[in-house]
Structures are given as C-alpha cells and as structure tokens.
N, C-alpha and C. Protein backbone atom coordinates (compact mmCIF):
# COMPACT_ATOMS: atom_id res chain seq x y z
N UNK A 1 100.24 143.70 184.47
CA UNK A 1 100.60 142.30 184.67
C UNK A 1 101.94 141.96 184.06
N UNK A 2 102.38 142.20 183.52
CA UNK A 2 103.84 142.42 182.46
C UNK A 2 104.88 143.88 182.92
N UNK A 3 106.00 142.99 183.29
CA UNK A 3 107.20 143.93 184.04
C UNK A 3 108.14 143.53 183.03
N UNK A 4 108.87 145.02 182.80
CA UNK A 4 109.92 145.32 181.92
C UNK A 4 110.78 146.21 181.98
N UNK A 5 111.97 145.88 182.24
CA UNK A 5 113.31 146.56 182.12
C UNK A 5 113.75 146.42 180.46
N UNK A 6 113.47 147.61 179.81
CA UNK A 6 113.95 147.40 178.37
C UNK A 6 114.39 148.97 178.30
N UNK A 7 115.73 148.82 177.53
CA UNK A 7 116.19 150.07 177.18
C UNK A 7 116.90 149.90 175.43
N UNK A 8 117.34 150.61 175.27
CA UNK A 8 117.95 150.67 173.05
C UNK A 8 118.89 151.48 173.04
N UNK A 9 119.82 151.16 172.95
CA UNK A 9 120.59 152.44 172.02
C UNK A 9 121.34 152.83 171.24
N UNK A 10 120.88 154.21 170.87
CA UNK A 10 121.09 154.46 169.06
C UNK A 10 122.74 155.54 169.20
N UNK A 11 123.55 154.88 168.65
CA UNK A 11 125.11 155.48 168.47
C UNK A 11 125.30 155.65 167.07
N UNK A 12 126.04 157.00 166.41
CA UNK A 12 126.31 157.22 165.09
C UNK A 12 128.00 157.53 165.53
N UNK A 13 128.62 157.24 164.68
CA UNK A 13 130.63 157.37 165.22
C UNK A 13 131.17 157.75 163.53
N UNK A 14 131.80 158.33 163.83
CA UNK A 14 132.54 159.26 162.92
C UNK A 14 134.09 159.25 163.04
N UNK A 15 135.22 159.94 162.13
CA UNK A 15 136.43 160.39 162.69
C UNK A 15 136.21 161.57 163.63
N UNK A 16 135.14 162.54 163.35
CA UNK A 16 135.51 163.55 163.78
C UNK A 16 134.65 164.06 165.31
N UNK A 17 132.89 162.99 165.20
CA UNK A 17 132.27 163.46 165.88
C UNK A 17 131.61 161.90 166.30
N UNK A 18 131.18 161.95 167.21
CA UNK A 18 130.37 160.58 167.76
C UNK A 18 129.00 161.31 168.49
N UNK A 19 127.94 160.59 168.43
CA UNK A 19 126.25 161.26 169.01
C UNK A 19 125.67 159.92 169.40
N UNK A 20 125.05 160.03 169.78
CA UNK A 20 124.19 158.70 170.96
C UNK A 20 122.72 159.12 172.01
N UNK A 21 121.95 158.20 171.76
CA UNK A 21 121.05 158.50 173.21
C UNK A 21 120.36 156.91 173.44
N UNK A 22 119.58 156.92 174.63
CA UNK A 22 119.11 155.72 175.41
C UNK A 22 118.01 156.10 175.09
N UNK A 23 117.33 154.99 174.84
CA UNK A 23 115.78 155.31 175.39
C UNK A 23 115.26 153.81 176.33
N UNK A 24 114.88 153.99 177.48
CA UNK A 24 114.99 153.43 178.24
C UNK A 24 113.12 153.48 178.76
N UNK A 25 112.73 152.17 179.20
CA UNK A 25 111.56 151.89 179.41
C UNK A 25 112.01 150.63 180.67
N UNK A 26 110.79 151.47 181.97
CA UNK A 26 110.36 150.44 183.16
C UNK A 26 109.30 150.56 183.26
N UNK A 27 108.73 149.56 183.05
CA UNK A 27 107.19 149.77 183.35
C UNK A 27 106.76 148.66 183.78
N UNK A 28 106.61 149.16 185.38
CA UNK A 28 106.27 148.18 186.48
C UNK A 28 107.69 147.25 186.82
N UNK A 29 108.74 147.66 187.17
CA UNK A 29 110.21 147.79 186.99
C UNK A 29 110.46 146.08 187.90
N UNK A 30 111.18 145.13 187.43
CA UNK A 30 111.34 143.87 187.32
C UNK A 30 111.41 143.92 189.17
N UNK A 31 111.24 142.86 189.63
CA UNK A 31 111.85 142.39 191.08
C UNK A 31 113.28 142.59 191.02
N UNK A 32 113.80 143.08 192.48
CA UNK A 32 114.83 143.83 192.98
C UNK A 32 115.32 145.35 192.43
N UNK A 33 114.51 145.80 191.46
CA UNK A 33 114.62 146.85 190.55
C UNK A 33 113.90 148.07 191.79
N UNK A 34 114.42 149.21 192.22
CA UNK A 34 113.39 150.37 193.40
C UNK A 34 112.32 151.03 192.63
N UNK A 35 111.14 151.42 193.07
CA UNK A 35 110.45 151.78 191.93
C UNK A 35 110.31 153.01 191.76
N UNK A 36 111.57 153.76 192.10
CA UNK A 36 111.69 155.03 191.33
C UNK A 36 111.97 154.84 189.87
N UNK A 37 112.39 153.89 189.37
CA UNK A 37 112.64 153.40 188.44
C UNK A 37 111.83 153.82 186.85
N UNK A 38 110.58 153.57 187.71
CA UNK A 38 109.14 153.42 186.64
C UNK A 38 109.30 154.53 185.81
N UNK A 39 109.02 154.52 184.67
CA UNK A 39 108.71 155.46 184.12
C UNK A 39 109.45 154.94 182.24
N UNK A 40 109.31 155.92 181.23
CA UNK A 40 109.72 155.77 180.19
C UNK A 40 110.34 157.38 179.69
N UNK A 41 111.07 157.09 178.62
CA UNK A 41 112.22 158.12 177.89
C UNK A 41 113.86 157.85 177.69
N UNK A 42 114.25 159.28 176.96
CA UNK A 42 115.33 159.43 176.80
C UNK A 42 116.02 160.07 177.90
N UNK A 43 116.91 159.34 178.91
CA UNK A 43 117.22 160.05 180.26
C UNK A 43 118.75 160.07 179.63
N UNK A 44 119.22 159.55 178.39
CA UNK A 44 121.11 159.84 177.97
C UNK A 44 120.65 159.99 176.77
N UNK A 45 122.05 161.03 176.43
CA UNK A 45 122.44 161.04 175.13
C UNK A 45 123.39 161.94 175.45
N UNK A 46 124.01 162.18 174.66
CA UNK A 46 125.09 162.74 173.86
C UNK A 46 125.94 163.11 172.57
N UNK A 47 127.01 164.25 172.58
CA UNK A 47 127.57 164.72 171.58
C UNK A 47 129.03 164.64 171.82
N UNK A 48 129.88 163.69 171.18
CA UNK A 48 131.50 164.18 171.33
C UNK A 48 132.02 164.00 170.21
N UNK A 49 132.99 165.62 170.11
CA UNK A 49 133.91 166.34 169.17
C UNK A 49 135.11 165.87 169.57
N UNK A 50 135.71 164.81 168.48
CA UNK A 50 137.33 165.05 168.01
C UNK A 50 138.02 165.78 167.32
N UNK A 51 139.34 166.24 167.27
CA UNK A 51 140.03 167.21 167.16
C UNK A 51 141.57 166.42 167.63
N UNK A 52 142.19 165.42 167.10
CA UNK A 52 143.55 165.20 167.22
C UNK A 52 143.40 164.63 168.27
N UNK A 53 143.91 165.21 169.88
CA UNK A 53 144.29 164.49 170.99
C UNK A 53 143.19 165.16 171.86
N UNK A 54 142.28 165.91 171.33
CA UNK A 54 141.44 166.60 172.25
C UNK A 54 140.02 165.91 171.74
N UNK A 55 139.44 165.59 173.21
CA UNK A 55 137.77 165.38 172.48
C UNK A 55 136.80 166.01 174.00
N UNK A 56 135.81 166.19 173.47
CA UNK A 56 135.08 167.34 173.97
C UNK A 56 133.91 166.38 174.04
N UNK A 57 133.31 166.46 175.24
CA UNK A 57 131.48 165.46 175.47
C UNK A 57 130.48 166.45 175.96
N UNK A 58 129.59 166.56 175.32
CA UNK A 58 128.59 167.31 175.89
C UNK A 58 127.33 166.34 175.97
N UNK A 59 126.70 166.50 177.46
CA UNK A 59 125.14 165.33 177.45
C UNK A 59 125.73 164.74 178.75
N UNK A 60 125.41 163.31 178.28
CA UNK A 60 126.03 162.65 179.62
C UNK A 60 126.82 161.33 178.97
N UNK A 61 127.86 161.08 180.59
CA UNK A 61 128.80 160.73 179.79
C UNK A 61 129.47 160.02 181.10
N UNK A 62 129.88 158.80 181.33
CA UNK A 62 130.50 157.92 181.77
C UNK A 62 132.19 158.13 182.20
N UNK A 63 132.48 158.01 183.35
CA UNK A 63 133.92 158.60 183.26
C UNK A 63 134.40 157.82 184.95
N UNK A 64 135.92 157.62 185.15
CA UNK A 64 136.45 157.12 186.44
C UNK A 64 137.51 157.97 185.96
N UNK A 65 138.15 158.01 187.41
CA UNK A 65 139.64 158.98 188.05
C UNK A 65 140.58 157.85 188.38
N UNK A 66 141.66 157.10 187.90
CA UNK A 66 142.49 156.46 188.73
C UNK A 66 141.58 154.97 188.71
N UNK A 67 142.03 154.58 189.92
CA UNK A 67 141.28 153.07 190.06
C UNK A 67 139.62 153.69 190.11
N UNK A 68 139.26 154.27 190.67
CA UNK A 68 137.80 155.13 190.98
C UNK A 68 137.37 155.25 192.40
N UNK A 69 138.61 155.47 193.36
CA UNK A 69 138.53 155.66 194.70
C UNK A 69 137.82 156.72 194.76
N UNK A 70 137.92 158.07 194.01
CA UNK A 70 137.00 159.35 194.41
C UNK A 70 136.36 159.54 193.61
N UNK A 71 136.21 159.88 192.45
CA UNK A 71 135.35 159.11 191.43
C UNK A 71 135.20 158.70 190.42
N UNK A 72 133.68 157.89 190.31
CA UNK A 72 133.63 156.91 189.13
C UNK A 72 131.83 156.87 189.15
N UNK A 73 131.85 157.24 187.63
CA UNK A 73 130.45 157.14 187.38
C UNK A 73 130.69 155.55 186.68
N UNK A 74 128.96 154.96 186.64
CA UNK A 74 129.10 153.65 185.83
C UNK A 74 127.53 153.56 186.03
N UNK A 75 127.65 152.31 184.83
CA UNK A 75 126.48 151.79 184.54
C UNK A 75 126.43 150.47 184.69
N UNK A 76 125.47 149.89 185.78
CA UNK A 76 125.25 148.13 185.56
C UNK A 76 123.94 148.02 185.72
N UNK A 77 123.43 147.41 184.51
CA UNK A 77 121.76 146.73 184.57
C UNK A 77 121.61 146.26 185.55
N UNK A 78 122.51 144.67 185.67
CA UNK A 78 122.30 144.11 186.53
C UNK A 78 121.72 144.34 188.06
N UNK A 79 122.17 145.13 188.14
CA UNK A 79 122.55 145.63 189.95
C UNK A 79 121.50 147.12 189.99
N UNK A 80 120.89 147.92 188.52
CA UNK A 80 120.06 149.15 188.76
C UNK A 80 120.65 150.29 188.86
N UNK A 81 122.14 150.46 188.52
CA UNK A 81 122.69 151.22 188.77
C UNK A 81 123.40 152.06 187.19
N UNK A 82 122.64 153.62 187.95
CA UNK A 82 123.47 154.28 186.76
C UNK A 82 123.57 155.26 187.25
N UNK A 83 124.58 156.17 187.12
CA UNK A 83 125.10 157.53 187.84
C UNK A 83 125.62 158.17 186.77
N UNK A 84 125.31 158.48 185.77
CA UNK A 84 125.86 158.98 184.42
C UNK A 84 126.32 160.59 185.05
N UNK A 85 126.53 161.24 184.78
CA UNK A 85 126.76 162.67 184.87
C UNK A 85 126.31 163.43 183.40
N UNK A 86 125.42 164.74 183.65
CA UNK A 86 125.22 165.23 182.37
C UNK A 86 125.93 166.56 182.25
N UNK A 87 126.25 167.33 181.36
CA UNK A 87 127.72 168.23 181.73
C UNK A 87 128.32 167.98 180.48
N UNK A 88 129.69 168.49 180.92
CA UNK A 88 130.93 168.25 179.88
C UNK A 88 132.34 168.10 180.56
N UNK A 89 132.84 167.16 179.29
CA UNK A 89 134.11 166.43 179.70
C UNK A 89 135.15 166.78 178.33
N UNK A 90 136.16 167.38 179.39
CA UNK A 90 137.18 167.71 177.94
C UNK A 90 138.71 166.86 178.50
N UNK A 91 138.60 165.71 177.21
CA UNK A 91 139.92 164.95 177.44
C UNK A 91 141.36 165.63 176.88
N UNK A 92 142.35 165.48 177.24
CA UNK A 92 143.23 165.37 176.30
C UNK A 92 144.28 164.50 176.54
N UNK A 93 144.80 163.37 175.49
CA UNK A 93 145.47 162.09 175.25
C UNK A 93 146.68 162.61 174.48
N UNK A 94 147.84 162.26 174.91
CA UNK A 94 149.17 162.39 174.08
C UNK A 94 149.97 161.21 174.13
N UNK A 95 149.18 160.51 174.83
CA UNK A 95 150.13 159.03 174.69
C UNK A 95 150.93 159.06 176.16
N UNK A 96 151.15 159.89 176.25
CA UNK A 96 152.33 160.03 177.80
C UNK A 96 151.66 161.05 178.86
N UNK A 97 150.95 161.74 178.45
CA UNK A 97 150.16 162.67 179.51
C UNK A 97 148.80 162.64 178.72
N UNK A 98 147.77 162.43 179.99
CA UNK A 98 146.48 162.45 179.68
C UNK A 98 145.66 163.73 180.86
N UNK A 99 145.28 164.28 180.42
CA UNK A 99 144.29 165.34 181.34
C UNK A 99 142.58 165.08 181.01
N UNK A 100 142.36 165.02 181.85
CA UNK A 100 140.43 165.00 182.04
C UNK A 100 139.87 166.00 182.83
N UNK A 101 139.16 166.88 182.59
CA UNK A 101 138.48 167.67 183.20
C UNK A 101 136.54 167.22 183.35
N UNK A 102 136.12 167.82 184.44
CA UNK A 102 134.82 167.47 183.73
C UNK A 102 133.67 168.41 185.19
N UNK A 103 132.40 168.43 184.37
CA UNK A 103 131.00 169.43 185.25
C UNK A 103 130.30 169.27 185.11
N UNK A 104 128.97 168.39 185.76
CA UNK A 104 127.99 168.18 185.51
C UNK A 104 127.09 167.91 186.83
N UNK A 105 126.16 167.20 186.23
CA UNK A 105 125.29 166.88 187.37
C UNK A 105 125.09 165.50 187.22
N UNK A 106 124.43 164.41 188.15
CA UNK A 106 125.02 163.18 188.72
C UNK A 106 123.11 163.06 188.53
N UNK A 107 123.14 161.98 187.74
CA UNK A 107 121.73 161.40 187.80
C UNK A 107 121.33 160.58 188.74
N UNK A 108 120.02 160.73 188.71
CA UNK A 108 119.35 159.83 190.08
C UNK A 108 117.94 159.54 189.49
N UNK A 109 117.79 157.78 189.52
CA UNK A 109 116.59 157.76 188.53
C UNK A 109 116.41 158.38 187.43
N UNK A 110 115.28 159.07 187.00
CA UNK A 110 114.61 159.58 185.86
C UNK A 110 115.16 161.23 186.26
N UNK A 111 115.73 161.65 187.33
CA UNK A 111 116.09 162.94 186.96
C UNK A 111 117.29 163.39 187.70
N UNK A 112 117.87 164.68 187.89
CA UNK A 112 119.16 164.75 188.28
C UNK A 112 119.74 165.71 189.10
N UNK A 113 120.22 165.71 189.90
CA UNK A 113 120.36 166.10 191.04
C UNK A 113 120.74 167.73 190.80
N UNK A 114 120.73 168.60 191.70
CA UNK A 114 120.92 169.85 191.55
C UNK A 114 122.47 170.24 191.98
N UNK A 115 122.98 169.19 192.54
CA UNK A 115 124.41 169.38 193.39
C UNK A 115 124.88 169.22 191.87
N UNK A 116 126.19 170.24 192.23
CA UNK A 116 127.45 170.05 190.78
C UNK A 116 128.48 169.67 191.22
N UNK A 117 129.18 168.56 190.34
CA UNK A 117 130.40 167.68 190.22
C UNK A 117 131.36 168.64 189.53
N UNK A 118 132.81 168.78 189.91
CA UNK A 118 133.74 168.92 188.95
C UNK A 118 134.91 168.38 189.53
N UNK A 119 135.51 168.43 188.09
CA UNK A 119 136.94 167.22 188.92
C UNK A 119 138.03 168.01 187.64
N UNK A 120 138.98 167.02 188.11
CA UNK A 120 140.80 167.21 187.23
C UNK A 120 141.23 165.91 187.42
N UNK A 121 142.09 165.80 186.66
CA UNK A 121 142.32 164.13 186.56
C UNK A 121 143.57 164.29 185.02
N UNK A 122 144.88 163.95 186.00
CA UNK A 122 145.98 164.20 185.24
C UNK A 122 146.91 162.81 185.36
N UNK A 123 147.47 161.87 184.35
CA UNK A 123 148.44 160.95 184.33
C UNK A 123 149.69 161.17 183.54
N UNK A 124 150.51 160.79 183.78
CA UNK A 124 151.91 161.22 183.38
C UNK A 124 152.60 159.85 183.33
N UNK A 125 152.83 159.36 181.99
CA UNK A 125 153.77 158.18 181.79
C UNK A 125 155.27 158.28 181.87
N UNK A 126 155.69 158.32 182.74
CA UNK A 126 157.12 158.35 183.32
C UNK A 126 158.27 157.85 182.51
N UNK A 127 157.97 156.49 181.85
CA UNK A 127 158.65 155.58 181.49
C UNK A 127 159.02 155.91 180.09
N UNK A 128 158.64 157.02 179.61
CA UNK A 128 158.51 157.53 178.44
C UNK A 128 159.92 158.74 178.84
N UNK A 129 160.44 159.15 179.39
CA UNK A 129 160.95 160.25 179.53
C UNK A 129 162.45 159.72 180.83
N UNK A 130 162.11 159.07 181.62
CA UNK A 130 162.88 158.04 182.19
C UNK A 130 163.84 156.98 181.56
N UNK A 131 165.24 157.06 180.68
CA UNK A 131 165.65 156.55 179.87
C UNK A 131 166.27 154.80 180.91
N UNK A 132 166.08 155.04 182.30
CA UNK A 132 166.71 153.77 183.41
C UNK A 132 165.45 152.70 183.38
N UNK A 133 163.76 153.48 183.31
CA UNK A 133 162.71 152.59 183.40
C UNK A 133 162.94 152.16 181.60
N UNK A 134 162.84 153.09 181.02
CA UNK A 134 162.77 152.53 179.27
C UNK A 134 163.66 151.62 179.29
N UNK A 135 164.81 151.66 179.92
CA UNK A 135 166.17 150.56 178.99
C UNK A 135 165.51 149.39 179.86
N UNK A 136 164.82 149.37 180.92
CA UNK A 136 164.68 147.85 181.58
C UNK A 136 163.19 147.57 181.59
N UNK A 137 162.86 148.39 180.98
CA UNK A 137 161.42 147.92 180.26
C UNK A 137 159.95 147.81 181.13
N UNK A 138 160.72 148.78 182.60
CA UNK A 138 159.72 149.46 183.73
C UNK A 138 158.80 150.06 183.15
N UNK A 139 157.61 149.90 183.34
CA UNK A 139 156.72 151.21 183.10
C UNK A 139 155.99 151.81 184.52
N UNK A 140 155.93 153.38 184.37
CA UNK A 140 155.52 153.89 185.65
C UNK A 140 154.67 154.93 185.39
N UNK A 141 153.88 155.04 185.87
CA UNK A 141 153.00 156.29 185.55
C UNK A 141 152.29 156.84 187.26
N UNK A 142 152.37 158.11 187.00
CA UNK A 142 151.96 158.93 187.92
C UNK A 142 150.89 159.50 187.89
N UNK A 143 150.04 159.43 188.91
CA UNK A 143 148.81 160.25 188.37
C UNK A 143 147.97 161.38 189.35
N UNK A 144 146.89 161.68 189.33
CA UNK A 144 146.82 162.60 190.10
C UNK A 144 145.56 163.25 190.19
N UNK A 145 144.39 163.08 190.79
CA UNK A 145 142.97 163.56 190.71
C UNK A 145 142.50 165.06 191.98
N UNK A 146 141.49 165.84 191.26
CA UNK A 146 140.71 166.43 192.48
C UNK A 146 139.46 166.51 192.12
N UNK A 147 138.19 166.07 192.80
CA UNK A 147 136.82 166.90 192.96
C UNK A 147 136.01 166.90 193.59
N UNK A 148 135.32 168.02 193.19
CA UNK A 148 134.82 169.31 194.08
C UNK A 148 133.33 168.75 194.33
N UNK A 149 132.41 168.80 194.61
CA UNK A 149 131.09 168.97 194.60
C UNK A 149 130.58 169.61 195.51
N UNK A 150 129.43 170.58 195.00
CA UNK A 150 128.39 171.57 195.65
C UNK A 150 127.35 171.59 196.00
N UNK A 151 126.85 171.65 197.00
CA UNK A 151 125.46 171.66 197.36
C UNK A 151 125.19 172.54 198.03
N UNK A 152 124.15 172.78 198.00
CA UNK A 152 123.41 174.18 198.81
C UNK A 152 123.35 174.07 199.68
N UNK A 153 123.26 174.62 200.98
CA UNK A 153 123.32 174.45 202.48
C UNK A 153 121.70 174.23 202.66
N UNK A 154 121.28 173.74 203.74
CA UNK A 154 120.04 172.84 203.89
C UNK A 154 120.32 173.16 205.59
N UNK A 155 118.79 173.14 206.30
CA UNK A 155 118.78 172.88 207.72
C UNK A 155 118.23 171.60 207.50
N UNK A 156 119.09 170.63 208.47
CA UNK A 156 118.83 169.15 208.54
C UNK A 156 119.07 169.04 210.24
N UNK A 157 117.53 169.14 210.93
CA UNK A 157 117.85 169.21 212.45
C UNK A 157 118.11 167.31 212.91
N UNK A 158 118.91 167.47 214.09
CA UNK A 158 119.16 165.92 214.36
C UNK A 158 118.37 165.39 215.42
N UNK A 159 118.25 166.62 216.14
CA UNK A 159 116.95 166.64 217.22
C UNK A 159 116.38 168.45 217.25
N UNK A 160 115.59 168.26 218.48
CA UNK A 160 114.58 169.86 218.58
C UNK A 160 116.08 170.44 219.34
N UNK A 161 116.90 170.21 219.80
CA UNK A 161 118.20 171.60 219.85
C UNK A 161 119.58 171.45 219.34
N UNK A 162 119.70 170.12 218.31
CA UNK A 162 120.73 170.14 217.30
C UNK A 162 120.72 170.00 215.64
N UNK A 163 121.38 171.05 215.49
CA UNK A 163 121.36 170.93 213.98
C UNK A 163 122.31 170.82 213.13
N UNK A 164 122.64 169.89 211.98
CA UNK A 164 123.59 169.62 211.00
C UNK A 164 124.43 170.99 210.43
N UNK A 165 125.45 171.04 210.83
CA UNK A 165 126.14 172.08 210.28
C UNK A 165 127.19 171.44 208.79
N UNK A 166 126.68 171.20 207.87
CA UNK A 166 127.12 170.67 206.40
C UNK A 166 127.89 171.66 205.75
N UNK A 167 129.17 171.28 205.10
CA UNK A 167 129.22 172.21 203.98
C UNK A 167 129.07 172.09 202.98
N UNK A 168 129.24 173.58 202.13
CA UNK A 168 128.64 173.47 200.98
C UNK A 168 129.57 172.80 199.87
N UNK A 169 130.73 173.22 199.87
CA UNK A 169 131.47 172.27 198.98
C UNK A 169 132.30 171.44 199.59
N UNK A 170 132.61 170.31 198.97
CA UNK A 170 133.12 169.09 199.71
C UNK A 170 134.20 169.23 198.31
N UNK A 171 135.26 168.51 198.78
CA UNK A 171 136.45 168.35 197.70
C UNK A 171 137.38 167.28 198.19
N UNK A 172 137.84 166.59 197.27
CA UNK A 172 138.72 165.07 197.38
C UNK A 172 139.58 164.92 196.46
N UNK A 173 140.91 164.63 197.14
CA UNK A 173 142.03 165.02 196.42
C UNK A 173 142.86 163.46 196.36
N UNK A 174 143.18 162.44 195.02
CA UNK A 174 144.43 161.65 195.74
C UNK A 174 145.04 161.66 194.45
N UNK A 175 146.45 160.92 194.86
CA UNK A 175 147.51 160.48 193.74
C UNK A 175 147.60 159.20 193.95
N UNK A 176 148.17 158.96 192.56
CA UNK A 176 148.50 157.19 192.35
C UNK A 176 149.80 157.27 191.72
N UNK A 177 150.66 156.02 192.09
CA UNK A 177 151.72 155.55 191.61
C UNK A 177 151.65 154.41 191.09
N UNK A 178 151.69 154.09 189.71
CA UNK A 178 151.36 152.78 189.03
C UNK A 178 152.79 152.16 188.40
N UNK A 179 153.16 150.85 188.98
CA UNK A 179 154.66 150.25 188.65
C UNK A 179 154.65 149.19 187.64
C-alpha cells in the first residue's frame, strides 16, 4: 500500500582518493516510475585515485563528451533515468589539454548490459598558446571525441524470409569548435 522512490548516498573525499556508493530502494516504484524499477540495493559505487592532473575511477561513474551529442551518461530522479556506466575512466587535466578515456558497461535498471562502451575524448585550449586570441582576450578551444560500442551479433528476423543483418561494433566520431 506504500510506494517509494528512496535512495542515500554515502561519499568519503580526500586529497588523494574519493569512494562513494547508492543505496537505492523502489518498492512498488511511485506513478510514472516503469516497474523494472522495483527492487532494493547498492546498484553504484565507486573508487577515484588522484595523482596531480591524473585521476583514475573505478565502479561507476557519470561522464559527457563535448556538448553530449555522442555521449553522455546522466542521472535524473525526476524523469527515472540513470545510465551510469560501470568500468573505468582515466582523466587527465592540464588546464589547456584535457584527455578522457573510458570502458564499461551502461546500466539498465537493477542490472547491466553486456554490450561494452569505450570512448576518447580530447580538448585543447587554443587561446593559451595563440598569442592573437590571448592579446584580444578570444578564447577557443578545440575538441574532439570517439566511441566504440560492442555487441554480440544476434538473429533478429523482420519477417519468415528477412533477417537483421546488425553490426557488431558501432563507432561515433565528432569534433567541436568552441569560440
């Protein structure tokens, strides 16, 4: 008789290391909520290592490419939506060039998909090295994403004498110019 969307979570942050997990409870999952939903546990957590300009995520972990035309994991209560990826993500930040790498798997509900994500994801602050944008106080940055994802080949007939010819890896490539 009692519907509940309730979740908690516990974060410890450090200089050197940060750790986290959800524990997340639906039980009998609110109106507009799908009821794959139902269920209770820890479906996140995580571990990330700093090290200067490098940090390292292992678990799952929240991440966009660019604006998030190809991709972008996220989380909104509101709306039921979470696509966390569990895997690892290795940043590195210098102030003027940033690189993201990352591999995991893409949650769905209470468990997670068998297809694997990987991507690259490189920005380059221009305006830093450009002494015509610095003196007039342009900033420009360039940037630059790819990823991959895998899935196993599957017979998916469309009728009794046609059948889905899918591939197995799919890959998406763009650049951005930011003025």
């Amino acid at each position: 008789k009692v519907l509940s969307n309730t979740f908690a979570d516990l974060n410890l942050n450090s200089d050197h290391m940060d750790a986290g997990l959800r524990f997340e409870m639906y039980k009998k999952p609110l109106p507009g909520f799908e009821a794959e939903y139902e269920g209770l546990g820890v479906p996140f957590f995580y571990v990330k290592g700093k090290y200067n300009k490098l940090q390292l995520t292992l678990g799952n972990f929240y991440e966009q490419f660019g604006s998030g035309l190809i991709f972008r994991t996220y989380e909104d209560r509101g709306l039921g939506i979470d696509n966390s990826l569990r895997g690892a993500l290795l940043t590195y930040n210098s102030g003027n060039i940033n690189i993201k790498g990352l591999f995991g798997y893409q949650r769905n509900y209470w468990k997670y998909t068998k297809e694997t994500v990987k991507g690259i994801d490189a920005e380059i602050y221009l305006s830093e090295w450009i002494d015509f944008l610095k003196d007039n106080n342009i900033r420009m940055i360039v940037g630059s994403s790819f990823v991959s994802k895998y899935q196993q080949n599957e017979l998916i007939m469309a009728s009794m004498f046609e059948k889905f010819n899918l591939p197995e890896h799919i890959g998406a490539f763009a650049s951005r110019l930011r003025l």
